[in-house]
C-alpha atoms as a PDB file:
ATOM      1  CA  UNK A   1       0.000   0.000   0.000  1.00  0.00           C
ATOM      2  CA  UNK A   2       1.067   3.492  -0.900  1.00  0.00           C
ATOM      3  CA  UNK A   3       1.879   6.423   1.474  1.00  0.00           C
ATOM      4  CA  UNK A   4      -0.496   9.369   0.610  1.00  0.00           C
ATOM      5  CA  UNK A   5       0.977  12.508  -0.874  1.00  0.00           C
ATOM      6  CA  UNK A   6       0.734  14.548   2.157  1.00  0.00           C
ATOM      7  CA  UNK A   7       1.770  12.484   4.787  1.00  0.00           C
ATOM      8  CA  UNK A   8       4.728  11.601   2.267  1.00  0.00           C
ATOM      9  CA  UNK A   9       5.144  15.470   1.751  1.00  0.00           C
ATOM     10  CA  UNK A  10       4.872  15.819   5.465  1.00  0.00           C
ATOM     11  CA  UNK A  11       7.708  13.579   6.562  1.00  0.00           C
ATOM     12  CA  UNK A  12      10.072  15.263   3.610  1.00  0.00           C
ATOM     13  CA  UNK A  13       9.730  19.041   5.272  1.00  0.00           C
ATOM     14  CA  UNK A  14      10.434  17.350   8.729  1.00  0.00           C
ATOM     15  CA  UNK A  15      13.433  15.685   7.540  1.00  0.00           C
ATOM     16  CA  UNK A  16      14.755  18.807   5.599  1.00  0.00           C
ATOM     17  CA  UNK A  17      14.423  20.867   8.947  1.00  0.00           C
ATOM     18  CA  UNK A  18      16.079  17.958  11.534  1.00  0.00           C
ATOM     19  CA  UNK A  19      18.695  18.151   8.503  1.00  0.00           C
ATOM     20  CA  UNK A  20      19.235  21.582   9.201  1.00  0.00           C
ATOM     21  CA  UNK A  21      17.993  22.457   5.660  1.00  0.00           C
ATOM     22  CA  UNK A  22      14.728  24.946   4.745  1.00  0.00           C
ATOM     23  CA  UNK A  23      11.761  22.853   2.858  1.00  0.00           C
ATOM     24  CA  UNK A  24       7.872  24.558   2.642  1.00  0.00           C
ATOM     25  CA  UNK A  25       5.413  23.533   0.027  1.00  0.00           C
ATOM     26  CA  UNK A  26       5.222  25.192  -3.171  1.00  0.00           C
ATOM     27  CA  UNK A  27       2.133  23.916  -4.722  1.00  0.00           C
ATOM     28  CA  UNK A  28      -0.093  22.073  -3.040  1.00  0.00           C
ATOM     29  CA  UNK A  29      -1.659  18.648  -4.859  1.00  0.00           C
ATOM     30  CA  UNK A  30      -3.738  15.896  -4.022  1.00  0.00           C
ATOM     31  CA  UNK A  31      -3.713  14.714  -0.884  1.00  0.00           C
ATOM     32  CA  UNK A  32      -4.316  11.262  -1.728  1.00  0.00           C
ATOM     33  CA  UNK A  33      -2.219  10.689  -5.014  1.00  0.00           C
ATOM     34  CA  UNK A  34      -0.106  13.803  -6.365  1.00  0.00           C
ATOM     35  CA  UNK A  35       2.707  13.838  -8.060  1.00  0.00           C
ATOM     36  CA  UNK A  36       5.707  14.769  -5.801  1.00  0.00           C
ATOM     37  CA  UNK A  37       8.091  16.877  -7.094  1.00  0.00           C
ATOM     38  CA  UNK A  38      11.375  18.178  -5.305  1.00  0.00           C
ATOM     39  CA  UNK A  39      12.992  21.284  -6.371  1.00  0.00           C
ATOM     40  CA  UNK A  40      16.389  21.923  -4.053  1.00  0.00           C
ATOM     41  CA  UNK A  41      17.882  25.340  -4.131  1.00  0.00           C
ATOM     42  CA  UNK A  42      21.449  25.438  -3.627  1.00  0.00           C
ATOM     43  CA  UNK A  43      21.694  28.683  -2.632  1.00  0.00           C
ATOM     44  CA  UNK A  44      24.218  29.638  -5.434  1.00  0.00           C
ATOM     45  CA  UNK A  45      22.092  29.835  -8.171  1.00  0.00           C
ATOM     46  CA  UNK A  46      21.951  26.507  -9.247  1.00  0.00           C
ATOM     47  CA  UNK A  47      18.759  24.381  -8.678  1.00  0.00           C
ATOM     48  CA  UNK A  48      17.986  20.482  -9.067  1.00  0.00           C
ATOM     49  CA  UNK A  49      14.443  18.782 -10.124  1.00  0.00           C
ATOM     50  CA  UNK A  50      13.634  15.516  -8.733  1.00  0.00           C
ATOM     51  CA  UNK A  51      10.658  14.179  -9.915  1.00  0.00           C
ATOM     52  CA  UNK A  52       8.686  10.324 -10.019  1.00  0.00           C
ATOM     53  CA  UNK A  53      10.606   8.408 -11.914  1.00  0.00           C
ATOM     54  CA  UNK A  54       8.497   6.076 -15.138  1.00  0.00           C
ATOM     55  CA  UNK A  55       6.712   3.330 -13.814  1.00  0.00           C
ATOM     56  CA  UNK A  56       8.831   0.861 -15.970  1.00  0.00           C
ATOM     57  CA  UNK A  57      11.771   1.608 -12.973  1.00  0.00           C
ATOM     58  CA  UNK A  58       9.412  -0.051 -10.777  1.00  0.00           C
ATOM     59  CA  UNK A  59       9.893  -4.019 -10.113  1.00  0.00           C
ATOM     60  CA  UNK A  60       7.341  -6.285  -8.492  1.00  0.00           C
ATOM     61  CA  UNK A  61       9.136  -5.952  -5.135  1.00  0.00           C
ATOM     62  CA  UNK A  62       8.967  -2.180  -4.567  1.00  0.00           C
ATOM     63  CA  UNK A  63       5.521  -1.443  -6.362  1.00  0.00           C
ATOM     64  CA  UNK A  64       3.976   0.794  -2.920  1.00  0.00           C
ATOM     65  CA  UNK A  65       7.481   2.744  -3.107  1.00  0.00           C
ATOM     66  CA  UNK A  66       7.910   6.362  -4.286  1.00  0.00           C
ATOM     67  CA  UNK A  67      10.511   6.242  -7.028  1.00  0.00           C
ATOM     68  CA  UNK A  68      12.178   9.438  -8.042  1.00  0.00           C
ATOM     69  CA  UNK A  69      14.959  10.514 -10.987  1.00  0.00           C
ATOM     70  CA  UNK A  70      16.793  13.990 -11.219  1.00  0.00           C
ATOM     71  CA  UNK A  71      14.829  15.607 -13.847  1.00  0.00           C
ATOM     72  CA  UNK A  72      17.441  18.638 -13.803  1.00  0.00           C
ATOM     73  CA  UNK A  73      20.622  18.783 -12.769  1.00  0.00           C
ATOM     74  CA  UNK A  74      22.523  22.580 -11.607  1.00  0.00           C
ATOM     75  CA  UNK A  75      20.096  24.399 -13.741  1.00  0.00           C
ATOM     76  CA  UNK A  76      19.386  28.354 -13.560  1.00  0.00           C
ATOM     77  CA  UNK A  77      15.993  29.072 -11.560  1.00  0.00           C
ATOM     78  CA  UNK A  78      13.891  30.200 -14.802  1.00  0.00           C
ATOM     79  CA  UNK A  79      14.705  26.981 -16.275  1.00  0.00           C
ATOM     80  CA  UNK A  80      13.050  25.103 -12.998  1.00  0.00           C
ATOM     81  CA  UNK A  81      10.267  27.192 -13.056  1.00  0.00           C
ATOM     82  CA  UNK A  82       9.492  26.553 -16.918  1.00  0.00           C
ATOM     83  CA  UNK A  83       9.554  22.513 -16.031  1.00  0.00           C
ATOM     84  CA  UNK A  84       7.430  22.918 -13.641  1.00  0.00           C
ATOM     85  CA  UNK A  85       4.902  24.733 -15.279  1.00  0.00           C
ATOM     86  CA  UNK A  86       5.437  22.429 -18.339  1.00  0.00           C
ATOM     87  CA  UNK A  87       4.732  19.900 -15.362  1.00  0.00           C
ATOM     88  CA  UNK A  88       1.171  21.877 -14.090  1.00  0.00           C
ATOM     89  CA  UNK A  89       0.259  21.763 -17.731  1.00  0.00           C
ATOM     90  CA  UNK A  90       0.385  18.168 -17.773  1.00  0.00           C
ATOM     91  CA  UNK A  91      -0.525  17.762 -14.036  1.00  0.00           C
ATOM     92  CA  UNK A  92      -2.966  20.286 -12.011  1.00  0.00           C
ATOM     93  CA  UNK A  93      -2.717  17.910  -8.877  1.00  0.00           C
ATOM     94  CA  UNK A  94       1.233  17.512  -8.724  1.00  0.00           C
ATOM     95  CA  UNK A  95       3.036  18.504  -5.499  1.00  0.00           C
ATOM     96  CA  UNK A  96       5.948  21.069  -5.592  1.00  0.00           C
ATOM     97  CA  UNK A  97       8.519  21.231  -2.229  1.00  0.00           C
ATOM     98  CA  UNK A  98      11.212  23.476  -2.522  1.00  0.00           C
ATOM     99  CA  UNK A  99      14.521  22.331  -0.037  1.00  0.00           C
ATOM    100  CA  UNK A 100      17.004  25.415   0.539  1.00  0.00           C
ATOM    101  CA  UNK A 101      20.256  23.084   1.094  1.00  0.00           C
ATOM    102  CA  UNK A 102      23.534  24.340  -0.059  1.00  0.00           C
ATOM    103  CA  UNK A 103      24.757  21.250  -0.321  1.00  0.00           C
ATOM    104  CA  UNK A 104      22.412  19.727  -2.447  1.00  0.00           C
ATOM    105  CA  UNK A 105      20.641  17.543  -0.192  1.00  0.00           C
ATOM    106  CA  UNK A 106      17.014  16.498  -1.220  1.00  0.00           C
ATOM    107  CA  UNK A 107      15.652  14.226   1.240  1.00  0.00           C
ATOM    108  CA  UNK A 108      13.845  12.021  -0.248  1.00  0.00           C
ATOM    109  CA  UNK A 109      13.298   8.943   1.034  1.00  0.00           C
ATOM    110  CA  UNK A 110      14.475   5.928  -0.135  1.00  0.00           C
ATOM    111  CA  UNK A 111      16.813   7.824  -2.355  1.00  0.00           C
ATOM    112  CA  UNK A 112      17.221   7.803  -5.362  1.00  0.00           C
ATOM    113  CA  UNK A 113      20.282   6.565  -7.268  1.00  0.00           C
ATOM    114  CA  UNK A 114      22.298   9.823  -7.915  1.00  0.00           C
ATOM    115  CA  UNK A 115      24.094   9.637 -11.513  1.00  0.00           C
ATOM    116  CA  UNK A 116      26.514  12.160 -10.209  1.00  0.00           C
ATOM    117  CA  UNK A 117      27.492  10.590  -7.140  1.00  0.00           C
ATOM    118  CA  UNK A 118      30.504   8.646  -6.506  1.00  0.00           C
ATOM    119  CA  UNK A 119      30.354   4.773  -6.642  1.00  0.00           C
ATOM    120  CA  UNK A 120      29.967   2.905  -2.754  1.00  0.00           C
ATOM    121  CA  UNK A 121      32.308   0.353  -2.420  1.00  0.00           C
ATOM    122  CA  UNK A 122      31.479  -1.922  -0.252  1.00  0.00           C
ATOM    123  CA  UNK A 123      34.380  -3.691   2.290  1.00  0.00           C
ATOM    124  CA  UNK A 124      34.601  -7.155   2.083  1.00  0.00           C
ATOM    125  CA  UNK A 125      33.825  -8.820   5.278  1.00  0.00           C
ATOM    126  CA  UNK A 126      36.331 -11.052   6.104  1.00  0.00           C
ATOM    127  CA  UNK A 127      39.263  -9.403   4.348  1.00  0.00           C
ATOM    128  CA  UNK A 128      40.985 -12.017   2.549  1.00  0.00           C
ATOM    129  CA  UNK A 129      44.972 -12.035   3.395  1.00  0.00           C
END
């Protein structure tokens, strides 16, 4: 079973704030089944788009999860803007949160795989001699 949207939404703004980050709601969807969309500021004029990623990501196994992609990557704030409207168009009940991080940080929960991000490598426990 799914989260709802605003309980989901809710749980994002508290973990932006216990992250020492600034998250508020932008646009305000369904509460039952909106389209979440994160927009992160980075403070230095550079702004990131995470959005639900296609429904062919999903396996069998995670089918109540959110999914999410980076729709935009470092882009200048009229270019976010002009998604998202591109977005409303599409979407009238879609959910916009806007995180203030400087580093980047979105949030979300379970999260998403991060093309930009270094690879985790994993220790091998034991450590073969």
């Amino acid at each position: 079973m799914r989260l709802r949207s605003d309980v989901w939404v809710a749980a994002l703004v508290r973990r932006a704030f216990a992250g020492g980050a600034h998250a508020g709601v932008i646009h305000h969807g369904s509460d039952e089944a909106g389209a979440i969309f994160v927009a992160v500021d980075r403070l230095d004029g550079g702004h990131d788009l995470w959005g639900p990623a296609p429904q062919t990501d999903f396996g069998e196994s995670d089918a109540g999860d959110r999914r999410f992609e980076r729709l935009l990557a470092r882009v200048p704030r009229e270019a976010l803007v002009a998604r998202i409207a591109s977005e409303r168009r599409f979407d009238g009940d879609l959910w916009l949160v806007e995180v203030e991080d400087r580093t980047g940080r979105h949030f979300i929960e379970p999260p998403p795989e991060d093309p930009d991000a270094p690879k985790r490598i994993v220790p091998e426990w034991p450590p073969r001699p």
